[in-house]
C-alpha atoms as a PDB file:
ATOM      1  CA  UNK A   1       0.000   0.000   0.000  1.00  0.00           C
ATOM      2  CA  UNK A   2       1.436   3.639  -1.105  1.00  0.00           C
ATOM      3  CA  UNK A   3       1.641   6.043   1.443  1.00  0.00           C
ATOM      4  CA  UNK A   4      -1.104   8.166   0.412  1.00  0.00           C
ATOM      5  CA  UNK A   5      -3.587   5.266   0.637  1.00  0.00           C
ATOM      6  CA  UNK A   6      -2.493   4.716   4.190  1.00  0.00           C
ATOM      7  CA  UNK A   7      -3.343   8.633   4.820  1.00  0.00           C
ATOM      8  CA  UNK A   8      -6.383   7.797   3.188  1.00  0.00           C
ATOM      9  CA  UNK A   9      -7.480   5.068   5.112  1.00  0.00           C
ATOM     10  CA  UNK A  10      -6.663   7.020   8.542  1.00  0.00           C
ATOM     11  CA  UNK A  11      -8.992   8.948   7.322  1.00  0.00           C
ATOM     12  CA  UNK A  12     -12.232   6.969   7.399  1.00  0.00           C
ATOM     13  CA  UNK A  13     -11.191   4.420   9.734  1.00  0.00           C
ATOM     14  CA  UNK A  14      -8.849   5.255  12.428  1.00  0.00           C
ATOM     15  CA  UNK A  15     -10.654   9.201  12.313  1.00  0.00           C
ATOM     16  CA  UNK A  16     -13.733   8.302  11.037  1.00  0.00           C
ATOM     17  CA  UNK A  17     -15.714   9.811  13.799  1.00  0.00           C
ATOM     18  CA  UNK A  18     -12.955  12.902  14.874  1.00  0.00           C
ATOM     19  CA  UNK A  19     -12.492  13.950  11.148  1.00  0.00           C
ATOM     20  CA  UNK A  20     -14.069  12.479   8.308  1.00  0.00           C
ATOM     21  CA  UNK A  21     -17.288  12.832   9.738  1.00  0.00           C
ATOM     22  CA  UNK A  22     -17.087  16.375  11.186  1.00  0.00           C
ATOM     23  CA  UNK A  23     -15.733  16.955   8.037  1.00  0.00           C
ATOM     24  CA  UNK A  24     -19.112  16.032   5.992  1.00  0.00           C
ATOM     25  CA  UNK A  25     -20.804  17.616   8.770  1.00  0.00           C
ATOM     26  CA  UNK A  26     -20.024  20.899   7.991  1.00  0.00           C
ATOM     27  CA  UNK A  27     -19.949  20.649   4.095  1.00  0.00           C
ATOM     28  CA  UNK A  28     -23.509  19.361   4.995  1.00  0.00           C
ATOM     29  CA  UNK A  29     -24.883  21.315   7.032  1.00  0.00           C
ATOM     30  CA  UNK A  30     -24.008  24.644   5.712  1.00  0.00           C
ATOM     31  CA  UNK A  31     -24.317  23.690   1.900  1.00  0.00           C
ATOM     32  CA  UNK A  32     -21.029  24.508   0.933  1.00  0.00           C
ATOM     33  CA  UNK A  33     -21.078  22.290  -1.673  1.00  0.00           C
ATOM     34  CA  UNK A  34     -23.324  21.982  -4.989  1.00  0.00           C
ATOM     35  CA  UNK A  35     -23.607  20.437  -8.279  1.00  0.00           C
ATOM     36  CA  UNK A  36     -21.745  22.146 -10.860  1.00  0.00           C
ATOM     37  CA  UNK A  37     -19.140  23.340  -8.471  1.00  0.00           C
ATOM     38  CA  UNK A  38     -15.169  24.082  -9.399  1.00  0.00           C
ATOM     39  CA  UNK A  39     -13.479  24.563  -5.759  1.00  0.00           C
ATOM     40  CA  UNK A  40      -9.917  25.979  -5.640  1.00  0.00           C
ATOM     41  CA  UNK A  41      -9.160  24.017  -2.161  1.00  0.00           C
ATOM     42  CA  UNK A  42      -6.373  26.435  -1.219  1.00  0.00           C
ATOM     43  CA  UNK A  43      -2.847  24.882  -0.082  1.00  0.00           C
ATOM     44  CA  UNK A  44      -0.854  26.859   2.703  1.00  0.00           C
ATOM     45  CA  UNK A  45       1.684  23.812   3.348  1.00  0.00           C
ATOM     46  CA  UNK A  46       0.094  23.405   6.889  1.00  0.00           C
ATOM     47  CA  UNK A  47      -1.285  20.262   8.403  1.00  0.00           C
ATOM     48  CA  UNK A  48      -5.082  21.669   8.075  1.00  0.00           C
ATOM     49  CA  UNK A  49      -5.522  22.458   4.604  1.00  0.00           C
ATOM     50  CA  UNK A  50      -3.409  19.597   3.575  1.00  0.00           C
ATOM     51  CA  UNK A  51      -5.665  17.612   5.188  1.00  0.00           C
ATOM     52  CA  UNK A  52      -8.955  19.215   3.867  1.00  0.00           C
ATOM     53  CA  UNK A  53      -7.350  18.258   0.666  1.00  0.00           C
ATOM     54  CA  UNK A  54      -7.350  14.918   1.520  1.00  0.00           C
ATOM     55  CA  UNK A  55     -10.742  15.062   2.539  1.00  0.00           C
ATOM     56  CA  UNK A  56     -12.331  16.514  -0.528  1.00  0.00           C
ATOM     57  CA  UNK A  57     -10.146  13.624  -2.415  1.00  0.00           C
ATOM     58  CA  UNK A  58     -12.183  11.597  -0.489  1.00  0.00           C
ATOM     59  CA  UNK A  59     -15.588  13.415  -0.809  1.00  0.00           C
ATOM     60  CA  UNK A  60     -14.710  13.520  -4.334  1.00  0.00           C
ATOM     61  CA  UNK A  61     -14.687   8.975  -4.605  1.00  0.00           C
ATOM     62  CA  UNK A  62     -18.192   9.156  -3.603  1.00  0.00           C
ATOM     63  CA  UNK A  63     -19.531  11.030  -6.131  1.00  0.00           C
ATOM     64  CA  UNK A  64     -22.580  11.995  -4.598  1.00  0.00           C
ATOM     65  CA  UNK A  65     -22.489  15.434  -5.920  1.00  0.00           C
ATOM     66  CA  UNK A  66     -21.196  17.163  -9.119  1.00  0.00           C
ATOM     67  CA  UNK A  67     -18.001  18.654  -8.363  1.00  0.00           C
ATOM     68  CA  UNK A  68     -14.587  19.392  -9.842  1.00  0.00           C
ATOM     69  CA  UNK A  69     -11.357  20.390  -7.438  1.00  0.00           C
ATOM     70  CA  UNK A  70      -7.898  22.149  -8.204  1.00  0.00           C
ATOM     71  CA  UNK A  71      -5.444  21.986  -5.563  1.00  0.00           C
ATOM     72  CA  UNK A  72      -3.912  25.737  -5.434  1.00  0.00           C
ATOM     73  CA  UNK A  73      -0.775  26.851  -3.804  1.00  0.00           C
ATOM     74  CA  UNK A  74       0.223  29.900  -3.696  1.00  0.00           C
ATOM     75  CA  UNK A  75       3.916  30.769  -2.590  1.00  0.00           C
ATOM     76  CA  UNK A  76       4.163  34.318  -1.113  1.00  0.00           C
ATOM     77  CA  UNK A  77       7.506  34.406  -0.675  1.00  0.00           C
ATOM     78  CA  UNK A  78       8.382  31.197   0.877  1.00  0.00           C
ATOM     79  CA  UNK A  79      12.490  30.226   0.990  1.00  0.00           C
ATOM     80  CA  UNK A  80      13.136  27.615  -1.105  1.00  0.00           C
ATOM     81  CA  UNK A  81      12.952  24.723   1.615  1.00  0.00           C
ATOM     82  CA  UNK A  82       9.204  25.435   2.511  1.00  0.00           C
ATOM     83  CA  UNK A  83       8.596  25.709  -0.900  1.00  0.00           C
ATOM     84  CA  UNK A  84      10.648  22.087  -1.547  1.00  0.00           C
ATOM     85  CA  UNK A  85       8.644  21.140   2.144  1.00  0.00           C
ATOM     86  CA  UNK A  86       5.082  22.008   0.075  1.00  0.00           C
ATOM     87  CA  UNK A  87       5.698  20.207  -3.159  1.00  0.00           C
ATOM     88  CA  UNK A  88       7.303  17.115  -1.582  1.00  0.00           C
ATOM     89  CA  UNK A  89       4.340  16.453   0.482  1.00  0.00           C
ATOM     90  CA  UNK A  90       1.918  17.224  -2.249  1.00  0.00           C
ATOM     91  CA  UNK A  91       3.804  14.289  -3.908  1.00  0.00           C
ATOM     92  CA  UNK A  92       3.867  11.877  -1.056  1.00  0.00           C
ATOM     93  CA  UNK A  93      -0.125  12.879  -0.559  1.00  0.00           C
ATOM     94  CA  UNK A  94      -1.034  12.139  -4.324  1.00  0.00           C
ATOM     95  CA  UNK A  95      -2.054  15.860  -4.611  1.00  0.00           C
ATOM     96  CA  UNK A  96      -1.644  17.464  -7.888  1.00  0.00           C
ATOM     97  CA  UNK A  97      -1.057  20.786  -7.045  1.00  0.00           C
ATOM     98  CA  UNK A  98      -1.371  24.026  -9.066  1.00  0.00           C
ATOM     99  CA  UNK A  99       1.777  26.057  -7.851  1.00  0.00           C
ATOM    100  CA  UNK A 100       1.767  30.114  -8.511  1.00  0.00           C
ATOM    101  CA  UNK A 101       4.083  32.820  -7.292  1.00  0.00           C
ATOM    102  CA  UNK A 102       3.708  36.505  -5.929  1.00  0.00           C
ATOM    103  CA  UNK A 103       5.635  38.595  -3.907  1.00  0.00           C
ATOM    104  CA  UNK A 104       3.361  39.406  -1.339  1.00  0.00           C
ATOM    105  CA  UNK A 105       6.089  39.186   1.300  1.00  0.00           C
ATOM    106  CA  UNK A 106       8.864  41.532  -0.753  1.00  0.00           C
ATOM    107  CA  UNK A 107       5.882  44.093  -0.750  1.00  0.00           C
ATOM    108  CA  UNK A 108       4.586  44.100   2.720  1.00  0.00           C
ATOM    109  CA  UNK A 109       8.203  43.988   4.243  1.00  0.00           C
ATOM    110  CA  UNK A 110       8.138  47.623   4.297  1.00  0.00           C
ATOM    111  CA  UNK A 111       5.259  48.199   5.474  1.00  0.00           C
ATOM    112  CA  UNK A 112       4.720  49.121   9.051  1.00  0.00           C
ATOM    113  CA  UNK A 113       1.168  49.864   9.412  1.00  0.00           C
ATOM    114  CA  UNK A 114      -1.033  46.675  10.159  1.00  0.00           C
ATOM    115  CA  UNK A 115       1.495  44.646   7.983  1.00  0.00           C
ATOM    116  CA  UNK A 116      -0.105  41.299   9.105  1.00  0.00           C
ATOM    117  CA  UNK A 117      -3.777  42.654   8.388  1.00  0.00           C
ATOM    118  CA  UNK A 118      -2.500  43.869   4.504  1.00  0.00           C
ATOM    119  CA  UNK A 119      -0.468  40.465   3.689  1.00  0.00           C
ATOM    120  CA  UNK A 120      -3.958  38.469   4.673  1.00  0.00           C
ATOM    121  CA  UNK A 121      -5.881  40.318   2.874  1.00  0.00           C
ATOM    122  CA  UNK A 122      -3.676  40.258  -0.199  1.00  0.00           C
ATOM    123  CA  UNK A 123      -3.120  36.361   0.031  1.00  0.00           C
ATOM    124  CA  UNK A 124      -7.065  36.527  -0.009  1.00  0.00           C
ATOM    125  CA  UNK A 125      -7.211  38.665  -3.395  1.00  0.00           C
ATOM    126  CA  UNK A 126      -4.659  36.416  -5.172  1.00  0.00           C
ATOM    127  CA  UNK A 127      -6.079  33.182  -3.988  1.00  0.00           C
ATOM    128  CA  UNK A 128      -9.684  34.438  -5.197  1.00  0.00           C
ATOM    129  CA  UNK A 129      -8.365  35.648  -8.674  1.00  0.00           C
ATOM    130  CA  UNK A 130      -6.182  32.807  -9.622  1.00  0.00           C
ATOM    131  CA  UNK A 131      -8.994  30.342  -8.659  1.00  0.00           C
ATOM    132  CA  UNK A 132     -11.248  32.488 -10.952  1.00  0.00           C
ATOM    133  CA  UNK A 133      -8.658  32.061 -14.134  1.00  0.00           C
ATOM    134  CA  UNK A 134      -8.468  28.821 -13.389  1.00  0.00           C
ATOM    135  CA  UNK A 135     -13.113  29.232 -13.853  1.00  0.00           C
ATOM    136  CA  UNK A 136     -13.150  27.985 -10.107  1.00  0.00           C
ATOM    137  CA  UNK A 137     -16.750  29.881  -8.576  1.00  0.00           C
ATOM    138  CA  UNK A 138     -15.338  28.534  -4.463  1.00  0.00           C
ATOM    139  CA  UNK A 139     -12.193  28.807  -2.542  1.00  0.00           C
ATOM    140  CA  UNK A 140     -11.526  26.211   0.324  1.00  0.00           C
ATOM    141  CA  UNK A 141      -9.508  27.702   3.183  1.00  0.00           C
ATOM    142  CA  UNK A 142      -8.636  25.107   6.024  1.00  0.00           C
ATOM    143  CA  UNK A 143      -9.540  27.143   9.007  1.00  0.00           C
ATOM    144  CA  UNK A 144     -10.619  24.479  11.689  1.00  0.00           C
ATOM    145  CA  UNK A 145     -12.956  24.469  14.750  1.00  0.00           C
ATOM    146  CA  UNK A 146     -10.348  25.910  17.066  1.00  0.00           C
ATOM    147  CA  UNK A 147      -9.917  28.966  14.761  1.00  0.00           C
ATOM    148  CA  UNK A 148     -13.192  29.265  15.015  1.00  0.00           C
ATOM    149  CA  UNK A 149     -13.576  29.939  18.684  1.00  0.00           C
ATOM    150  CA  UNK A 150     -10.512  31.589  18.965  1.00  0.00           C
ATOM    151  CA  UNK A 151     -11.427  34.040  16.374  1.00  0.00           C
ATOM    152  CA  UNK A 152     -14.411  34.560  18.288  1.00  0.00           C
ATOM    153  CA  UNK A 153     -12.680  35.362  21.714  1.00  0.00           C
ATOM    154  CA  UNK A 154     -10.210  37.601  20.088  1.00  0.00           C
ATOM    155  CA  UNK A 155     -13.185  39.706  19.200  1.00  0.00           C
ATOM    156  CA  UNK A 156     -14.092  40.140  22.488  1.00  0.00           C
ATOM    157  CA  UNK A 157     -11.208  40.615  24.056  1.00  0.00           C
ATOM    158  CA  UNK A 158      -8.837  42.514  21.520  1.00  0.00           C
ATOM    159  CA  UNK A 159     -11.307  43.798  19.113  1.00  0.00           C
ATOM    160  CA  UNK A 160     -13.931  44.929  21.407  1.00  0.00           C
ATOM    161  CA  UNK A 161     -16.796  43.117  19.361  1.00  0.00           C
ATOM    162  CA  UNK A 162     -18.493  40.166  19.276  1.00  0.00           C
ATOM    163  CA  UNK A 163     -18.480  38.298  15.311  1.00  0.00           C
ATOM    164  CA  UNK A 164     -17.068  34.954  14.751  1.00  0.00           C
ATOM    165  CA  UNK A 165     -15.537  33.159  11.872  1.00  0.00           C
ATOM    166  CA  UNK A 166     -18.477  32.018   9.131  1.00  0.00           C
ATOM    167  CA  UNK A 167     -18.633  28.519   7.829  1.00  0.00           C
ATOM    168  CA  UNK A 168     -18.515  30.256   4.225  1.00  0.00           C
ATOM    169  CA  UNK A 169     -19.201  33.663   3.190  1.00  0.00           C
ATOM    170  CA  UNK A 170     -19.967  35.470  -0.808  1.00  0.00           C
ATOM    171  CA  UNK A 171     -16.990  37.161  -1.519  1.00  0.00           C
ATOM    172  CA  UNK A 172     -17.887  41.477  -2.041  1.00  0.00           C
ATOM    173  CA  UNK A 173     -14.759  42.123  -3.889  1.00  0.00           C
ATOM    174  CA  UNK A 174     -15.037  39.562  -6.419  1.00  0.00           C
ATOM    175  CA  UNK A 175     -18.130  38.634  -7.477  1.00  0.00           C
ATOM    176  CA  UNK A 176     -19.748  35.253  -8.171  1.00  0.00           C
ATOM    177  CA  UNK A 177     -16.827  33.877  -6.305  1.00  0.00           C
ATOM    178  CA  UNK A 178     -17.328  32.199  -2.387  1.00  0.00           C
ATOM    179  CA  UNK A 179     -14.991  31.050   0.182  1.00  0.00           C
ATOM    180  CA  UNK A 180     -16.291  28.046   2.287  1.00  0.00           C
ATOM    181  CA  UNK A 181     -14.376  26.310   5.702  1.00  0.00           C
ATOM    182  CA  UNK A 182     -14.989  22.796   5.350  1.00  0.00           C
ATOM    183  CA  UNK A 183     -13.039  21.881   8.654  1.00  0.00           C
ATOM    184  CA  UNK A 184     -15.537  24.139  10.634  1.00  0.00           C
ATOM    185  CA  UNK A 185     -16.271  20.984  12.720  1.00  0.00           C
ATOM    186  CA  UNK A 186     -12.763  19.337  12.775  1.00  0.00           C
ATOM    187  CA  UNK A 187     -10.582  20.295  16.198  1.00  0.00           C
ATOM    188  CA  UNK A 188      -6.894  21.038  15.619  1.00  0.00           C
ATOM    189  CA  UNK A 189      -6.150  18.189  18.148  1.00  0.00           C
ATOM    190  CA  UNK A 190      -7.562  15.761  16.137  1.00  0.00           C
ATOM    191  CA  UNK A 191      -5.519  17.273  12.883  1.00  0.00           C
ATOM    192  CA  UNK A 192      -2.187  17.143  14.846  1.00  0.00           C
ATOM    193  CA  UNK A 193      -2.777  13.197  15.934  1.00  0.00           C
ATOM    194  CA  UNK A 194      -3.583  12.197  12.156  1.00  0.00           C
ATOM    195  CA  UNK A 195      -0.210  13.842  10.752  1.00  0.00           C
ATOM    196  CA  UNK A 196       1.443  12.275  13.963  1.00  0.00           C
ATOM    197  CA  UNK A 197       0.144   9.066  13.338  1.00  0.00           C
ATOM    198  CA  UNK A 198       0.880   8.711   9.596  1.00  0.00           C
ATOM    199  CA  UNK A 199       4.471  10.382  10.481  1.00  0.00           C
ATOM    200  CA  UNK A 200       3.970  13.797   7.867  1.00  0.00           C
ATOM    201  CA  UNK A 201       5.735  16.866   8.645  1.00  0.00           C
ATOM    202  CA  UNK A 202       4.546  19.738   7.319  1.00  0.00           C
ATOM    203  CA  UNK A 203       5.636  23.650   7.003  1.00  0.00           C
ATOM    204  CA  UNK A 204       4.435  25.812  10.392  1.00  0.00           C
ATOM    205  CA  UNK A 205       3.702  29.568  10.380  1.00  0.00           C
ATOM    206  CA  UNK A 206       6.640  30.744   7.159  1.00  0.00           C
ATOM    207  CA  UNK A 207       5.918  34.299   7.960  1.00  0.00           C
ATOM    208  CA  UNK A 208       9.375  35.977   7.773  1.00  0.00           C
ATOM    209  CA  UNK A 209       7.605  39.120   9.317  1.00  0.00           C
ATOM    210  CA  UNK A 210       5.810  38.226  12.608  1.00  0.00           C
ATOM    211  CA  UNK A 211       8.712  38.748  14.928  1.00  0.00           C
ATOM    212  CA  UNK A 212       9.307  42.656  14.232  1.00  0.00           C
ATOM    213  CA  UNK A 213       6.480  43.995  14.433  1.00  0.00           C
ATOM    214  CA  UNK A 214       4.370  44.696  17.894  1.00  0.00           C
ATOM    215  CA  UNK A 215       0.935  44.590  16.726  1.00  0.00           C
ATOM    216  CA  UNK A 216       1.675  40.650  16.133  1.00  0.00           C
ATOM    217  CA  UNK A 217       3.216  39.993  19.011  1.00  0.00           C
ATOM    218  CA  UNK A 218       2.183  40.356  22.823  1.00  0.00           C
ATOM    219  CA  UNK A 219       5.426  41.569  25.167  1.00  0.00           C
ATOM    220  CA  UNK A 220       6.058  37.863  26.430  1.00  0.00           C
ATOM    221  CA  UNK A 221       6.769  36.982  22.233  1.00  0.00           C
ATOM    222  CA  UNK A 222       3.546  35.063  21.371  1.00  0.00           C
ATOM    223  CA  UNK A 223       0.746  35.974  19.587  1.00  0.00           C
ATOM    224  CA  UNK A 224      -2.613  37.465  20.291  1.00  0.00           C
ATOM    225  CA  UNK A 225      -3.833  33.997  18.630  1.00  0.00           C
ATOM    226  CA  UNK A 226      -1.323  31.681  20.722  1.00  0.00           C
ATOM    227  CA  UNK A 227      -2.447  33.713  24.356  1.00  0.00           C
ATOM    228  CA  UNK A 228      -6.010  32.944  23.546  1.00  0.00           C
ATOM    229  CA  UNK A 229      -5.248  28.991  22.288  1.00  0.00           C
ATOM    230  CA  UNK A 230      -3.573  28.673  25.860  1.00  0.00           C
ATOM    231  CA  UNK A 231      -6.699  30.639  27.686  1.00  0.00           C
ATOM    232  CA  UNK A 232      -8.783  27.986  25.995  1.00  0.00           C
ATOM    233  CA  UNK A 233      -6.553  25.369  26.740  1.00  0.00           C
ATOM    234  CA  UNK A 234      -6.254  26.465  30.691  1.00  0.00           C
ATOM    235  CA  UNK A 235     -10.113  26.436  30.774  1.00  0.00           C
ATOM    236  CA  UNK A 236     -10.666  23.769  29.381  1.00  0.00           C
ATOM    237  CA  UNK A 237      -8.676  21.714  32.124  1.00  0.00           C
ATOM    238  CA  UNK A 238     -11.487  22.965  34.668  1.00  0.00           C
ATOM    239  CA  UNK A 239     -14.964  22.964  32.165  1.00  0.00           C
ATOM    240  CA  UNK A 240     -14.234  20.690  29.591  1.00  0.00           C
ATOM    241  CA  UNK A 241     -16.710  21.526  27.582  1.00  0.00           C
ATOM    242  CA  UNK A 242     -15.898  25.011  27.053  1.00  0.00           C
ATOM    243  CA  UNK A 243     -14.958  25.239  23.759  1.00  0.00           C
ATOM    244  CA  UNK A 244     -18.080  23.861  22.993  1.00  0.00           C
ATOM    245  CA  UNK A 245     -19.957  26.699  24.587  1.00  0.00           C
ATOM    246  CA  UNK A 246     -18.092  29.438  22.949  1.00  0.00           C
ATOM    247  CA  UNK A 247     -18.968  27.824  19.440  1.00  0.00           C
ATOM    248  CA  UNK A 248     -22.166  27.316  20.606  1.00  0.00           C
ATOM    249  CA  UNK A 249     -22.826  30.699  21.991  1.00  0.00           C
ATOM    250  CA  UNK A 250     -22.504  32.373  18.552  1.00  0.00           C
ATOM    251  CA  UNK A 251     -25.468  30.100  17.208  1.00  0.00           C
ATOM    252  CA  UNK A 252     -27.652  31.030  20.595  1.00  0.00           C
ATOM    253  CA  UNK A 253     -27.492  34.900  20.378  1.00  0.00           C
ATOM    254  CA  UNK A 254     -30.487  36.620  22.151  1.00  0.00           C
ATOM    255  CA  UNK A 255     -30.915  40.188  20.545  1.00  0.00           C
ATOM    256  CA  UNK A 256     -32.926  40.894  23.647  1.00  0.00           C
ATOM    257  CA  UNK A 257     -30.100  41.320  25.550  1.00  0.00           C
ATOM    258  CA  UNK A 258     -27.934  43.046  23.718  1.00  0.00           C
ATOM    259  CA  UNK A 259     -27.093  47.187  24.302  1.00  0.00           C
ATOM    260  CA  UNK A 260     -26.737  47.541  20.202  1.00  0.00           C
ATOM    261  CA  UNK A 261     -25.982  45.206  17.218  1.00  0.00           C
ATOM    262  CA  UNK A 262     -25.160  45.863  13.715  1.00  0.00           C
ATOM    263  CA  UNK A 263     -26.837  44.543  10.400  1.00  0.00           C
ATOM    264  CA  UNK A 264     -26.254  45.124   7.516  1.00  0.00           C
ATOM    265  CA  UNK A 265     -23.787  47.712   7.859  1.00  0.00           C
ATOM    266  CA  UNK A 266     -26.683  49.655  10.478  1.00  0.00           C
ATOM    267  CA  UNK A 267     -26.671  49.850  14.414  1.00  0.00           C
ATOM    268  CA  UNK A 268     -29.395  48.922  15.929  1.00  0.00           C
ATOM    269  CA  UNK A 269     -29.571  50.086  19.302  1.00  0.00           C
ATOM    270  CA  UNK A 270     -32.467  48.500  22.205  1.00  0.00           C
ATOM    271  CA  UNK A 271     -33.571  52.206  22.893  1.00  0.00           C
ATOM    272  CA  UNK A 272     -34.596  52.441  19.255  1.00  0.00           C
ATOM    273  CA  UNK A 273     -37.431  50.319  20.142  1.00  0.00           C
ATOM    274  CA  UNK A 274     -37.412  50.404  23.987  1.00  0.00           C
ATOM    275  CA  UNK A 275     -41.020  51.578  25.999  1.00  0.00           C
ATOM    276  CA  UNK A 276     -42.908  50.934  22.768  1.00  0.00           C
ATOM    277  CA  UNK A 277     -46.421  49.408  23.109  1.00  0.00           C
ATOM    278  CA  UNK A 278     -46.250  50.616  27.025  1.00  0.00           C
ATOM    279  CA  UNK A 279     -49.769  51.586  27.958  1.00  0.00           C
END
């Protein structure tokens, strides 16, 4: 058996329940899939959307749906070992990539306002207008359950808001084109034992930029996003289910009880409508 059919099989045996089926869970549930479709499933290097690629290989066998995929990487700027790092495990994971190059990182280098903020939002534009040439109408990005809630506490705490991270979303900037998070459901725990236990190594965070600027790191060195994984992680030891609740708490939103909300771009506020039908 070739390596990639071992990954494979981990896949719908070993994590059947932790992966494979969150995994059809969430293209499920939140329709992020329908006949017709071209999805550019979008390639960082990392373990998550390596693995989403894996799974929508898989989805793909079943042929319950319509559907055609291109595997898209984009390389920002990577040194030439990530790069290697990408490509070799596309090989090892039968995944035949569509490579492209920018130089998103020589152009943001300089920059010193909101650098990380700019270089996201870039990588966004390029991955959304490549998988258009390519007549792609979806982009796949392998955000995963964790980023979910994480995203969501961030809000609160940094950002002074409360939003979370949607399961897929229309795309404003470039239209006909949507970007769907198939892992929604999938926990990064589970990700890290499947490359673990099929022995894959792939690229971490290859941002050359993080460590000098401030507004990415906290004074202690780690990030915003790495403080609130290890807030989770500390609560979690005491209410297990805690991640749980802060998913669920986004899906369980009482507009009752909140001072003001916005919709569609208007604030709402509860005095706008408060005394009304008093006697």
């Amino acid at each position: 058996m070739e390596k990639y059919e071992e990954v494979e099989k981990s896949i719908v045996t070993t994590y059947r329940n932790k992966i494979w089926t969150k995994f059809v869970k969430g293209v499920k549930e939140f329709e992020m899939i329908e006949n017709g479709d071209k999805i550019a499933v979008c390639i960082s290097g990392g373990k998550d959307s390596m693995l989403m690629a894996k799974c929508f290989q898989e989805l793909k066998k079943h042929r319950k749906m319509n559907f055609e995929l291109v595997f898209l990487v984009m390389n920002p700027g990577y040194n030439e070992q990530n790069t290697q790092k990408i490509i070799q495990n596309a090989k090892i994971l039968n995944l035949p990539i569509v490579l492209f190059e920018t130089d998103i990182f020589n152009r943001v280098v300089h920059i010193e306002d909101h650098p990380c903020y700019i270089c996201a939002r870039m990588r966004r534009g390029y991955l959304y207008e490549k998988a258009k040439e390519l007549g792609c109408n979806k982009i796949a990005l392998g955000h995963h359950f964790d980023d979910v809630i994480e995203t969501t506490l961030m809000g609160m705490l940094y950002g002074a808001q409360m939003q979370t991270m949607m399961p897929k979303v229309c795309s404003t900037s470039h239209p006909g084109m949507e970007l769907i998070r198939p892992l929604y459901y999938v926990k990064e725990e589970n990700i890290i034992r499947w490359a673990k236990r099929n022995e894959l190594d792939f690229i971490r965070c290859a941002c050359r930029f993080t460590e000098h600027y401030t507004e990415c790191d906290n004074q202690d060195g780690s990030s915003k996003r790495e403080e609130i994984k290890a807030l989770i992680k500390t609560l979690r030891k005491k209410y297990e289910n805690i991640d749980i609740n802060i998913f669920r708490s986004s899906q369980n939103v009482n507009l009752d009880t909140l001072i003001s909300y916005r919709k569609n771009g208007k604030t709402v506020h509860f005095l706008d409508e408060y005394g009304k039908g008093k006697n």
